[in-house]
C-alpha atoms as a PDB file:
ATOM      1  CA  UNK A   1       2.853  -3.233   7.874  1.00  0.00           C
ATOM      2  CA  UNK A   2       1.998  -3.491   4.216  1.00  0.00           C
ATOM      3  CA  UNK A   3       4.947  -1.198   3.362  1.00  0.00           C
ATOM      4  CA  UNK A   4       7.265  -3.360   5.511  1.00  0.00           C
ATOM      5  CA  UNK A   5       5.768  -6.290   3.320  1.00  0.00           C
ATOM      6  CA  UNK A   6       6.719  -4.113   0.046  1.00  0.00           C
ATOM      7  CA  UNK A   7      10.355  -3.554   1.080  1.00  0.00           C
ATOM      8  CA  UNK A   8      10.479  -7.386   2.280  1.00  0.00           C
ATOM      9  CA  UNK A   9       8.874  -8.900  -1.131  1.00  0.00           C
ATOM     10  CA  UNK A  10      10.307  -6.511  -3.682  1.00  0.00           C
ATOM     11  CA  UNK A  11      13.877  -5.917  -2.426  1.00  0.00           C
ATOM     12  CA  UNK A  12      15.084  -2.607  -4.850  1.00  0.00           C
ATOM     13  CA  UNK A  13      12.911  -2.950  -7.737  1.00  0.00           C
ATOM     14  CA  UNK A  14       9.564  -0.660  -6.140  1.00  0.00           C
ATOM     15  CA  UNK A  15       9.510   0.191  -2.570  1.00  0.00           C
ATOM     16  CA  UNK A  16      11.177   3.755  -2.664  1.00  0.00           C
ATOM     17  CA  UNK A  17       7.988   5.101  -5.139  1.00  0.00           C
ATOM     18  CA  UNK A  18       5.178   3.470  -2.963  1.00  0.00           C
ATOM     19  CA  UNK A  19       3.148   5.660  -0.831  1.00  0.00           C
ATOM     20  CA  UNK A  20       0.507   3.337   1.318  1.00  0.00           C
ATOM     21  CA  UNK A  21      -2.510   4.474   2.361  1.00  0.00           C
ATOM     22  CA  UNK A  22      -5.786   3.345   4.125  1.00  0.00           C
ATOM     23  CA  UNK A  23      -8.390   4.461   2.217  1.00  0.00           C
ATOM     24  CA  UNK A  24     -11.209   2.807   4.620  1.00  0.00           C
ATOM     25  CA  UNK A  25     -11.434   1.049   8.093  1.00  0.00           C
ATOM     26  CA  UNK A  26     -14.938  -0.650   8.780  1.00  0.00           C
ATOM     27  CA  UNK A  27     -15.186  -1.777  12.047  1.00  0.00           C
ATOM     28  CA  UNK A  28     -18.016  -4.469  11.517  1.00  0.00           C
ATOM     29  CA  UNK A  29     -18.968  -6.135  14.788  1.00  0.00           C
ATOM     30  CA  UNK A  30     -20.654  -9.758  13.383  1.00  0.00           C
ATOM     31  CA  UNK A  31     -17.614 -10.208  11.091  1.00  0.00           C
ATOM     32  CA  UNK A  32     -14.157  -9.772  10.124  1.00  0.00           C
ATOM     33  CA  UNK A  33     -13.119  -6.019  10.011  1.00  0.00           C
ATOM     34  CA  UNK A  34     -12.719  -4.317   6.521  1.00  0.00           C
ATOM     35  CA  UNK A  35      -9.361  -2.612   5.827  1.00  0.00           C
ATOM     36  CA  UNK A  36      -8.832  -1.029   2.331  1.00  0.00           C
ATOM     37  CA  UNK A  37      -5.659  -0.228   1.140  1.00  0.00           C
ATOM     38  CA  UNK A  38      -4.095   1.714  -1.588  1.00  0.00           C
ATOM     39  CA  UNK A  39      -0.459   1.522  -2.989  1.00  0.00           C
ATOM     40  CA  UNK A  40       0.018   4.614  -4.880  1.00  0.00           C
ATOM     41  CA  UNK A  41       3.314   4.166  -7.547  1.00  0.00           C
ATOM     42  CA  UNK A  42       4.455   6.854 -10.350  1.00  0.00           C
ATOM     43  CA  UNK A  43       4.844   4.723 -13.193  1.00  0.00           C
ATOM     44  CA  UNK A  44       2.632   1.367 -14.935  1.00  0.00           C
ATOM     45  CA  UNK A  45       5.638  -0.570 -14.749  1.00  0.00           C
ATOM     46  CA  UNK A  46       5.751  -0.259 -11.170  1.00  0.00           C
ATOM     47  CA  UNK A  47       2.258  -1.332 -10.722  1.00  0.00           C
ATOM     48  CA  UNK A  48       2.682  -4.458 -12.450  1.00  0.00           C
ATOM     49  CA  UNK A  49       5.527  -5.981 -10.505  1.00  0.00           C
ATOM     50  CA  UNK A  50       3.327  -5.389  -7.504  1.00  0.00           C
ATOM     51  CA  UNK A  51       0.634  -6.969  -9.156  1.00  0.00           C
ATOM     52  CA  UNK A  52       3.125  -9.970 -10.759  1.00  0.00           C
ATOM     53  CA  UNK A  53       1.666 -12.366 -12.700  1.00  0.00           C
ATOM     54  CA  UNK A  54      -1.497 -13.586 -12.715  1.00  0.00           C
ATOM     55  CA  UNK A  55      -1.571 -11.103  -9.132  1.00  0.00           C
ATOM     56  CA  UNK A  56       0.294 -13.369  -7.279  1.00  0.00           C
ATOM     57  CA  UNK A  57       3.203 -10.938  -5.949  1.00  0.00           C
ATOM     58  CA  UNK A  58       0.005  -9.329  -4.651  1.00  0.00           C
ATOM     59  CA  UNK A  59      -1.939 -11.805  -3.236  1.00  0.00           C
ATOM     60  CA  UNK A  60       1.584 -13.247  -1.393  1.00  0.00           C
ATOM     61  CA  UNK A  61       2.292  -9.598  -0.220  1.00  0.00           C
ATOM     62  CA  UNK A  62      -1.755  -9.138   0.676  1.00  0.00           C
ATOM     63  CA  UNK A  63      -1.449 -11.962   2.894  1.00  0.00           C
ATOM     64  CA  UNK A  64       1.955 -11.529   4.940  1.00  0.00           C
ATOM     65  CA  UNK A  65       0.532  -8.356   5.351  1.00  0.00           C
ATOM     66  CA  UNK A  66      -3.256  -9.572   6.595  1.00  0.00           C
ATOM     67  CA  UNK A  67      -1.457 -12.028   9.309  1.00  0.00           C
ATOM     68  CA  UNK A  68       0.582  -9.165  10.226  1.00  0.00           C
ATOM     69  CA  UNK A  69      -2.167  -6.914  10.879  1.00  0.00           C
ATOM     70  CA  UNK A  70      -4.592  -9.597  12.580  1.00  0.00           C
ATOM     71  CA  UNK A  71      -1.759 -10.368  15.193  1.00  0.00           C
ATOM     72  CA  UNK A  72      -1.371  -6.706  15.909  1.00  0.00           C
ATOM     73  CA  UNK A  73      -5.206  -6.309  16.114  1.00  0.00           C
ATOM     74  CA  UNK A  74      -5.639  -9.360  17.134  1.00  0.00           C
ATOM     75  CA  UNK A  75      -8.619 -10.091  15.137  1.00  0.00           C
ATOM     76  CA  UNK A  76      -8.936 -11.452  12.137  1.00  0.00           C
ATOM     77  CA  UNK A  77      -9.587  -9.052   9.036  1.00  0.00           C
ATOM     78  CA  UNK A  78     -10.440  -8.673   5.514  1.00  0.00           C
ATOM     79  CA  UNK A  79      -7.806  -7.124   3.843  1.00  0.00           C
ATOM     80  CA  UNK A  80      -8.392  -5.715   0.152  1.00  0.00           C
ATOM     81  CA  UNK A  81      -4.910  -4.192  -1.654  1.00  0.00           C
ATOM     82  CA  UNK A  82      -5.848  -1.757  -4.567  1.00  0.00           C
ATOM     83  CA  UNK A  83      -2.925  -0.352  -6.799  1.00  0.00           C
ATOM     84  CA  UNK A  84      -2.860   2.782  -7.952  1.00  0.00           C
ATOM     85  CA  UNK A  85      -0.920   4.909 -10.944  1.00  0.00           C
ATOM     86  CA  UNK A  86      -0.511   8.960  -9.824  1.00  0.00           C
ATOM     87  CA  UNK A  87       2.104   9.946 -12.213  1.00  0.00           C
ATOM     88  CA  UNK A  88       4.927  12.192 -10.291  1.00  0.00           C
ATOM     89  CA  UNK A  89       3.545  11.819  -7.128  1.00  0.00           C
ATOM     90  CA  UNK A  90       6.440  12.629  -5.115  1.00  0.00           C
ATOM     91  CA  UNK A  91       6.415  16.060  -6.804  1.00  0.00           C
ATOM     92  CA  UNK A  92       2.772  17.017  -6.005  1.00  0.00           C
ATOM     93  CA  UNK A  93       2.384  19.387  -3.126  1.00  0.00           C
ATOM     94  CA  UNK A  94      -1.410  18.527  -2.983  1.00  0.00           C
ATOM     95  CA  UNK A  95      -0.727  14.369  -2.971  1.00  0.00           C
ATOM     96  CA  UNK A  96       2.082  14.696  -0.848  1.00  0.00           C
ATOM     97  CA  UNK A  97       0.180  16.704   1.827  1.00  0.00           C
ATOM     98  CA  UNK A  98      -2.759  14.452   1.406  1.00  0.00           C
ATOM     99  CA  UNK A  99      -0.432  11.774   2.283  1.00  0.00           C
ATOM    100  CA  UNK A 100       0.330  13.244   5.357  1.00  0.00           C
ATOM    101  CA  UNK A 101       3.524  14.949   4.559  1.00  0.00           C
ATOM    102  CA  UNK A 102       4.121  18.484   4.814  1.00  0.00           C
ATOM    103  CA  UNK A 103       7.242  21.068   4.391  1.00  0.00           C
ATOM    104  CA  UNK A 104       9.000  22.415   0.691  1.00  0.00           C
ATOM    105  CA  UNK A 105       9.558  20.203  -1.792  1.00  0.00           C
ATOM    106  CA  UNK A 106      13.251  20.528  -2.766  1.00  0.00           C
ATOM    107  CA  UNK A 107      14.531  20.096  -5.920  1.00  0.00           C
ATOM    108  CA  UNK A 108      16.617  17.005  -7.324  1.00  0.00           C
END
């Protein structure tokens, strides 16, 4: 859902070098659930049109993502949206099968 929010919000300028992960799920019974989650980019740049200024691309995005999630859920949530810089990540067999992908990298 927060990558759907990335594509939605930023059009062409970032979405095809995001990888989004969830880096921690708390399942916390007397309150609102805890969902980390990390938006990996290749480039500084890219990080701070996520960001925006002052962080509000991020907090809009954060938030159209949170509702999304708590109507899927159906809970509410807390919903905390860390960027991160990993320099060629798309390149890095170890990253890329962290992330859940798998198979040769081809070349450009």
């Amino acid at each position: 859902m927060v990558r759907e929010k990335i594509f939605m919000q930023y059009r062409q300028e970032v979405p095809y070098a995001c990888q989004v992960n969830v880096a921690s799920y708390i399942v916390r019974p007397t309150s609102k659930d805890f969902i980390e989650i990390e938006i990996v980019v290749e480039k500084e740049p890219q990080k701070i049109i996520l960001i925006g200024k002052e962080g509000k691309a991020l907090k809009i995005l954060a938030t159209a993502a949170r509702l999304d999630i708590e109507d899927f859920l159906q809970k509410q949530v807390y919903l905390e949206i860390k960027v991160k810089v990993k320099p060629n990540w798309r390149q890095d067999v170890d990253l890329l099968k962290r992330f859940g992908y798998s198979g040769a990298i081809r070349p450009y």
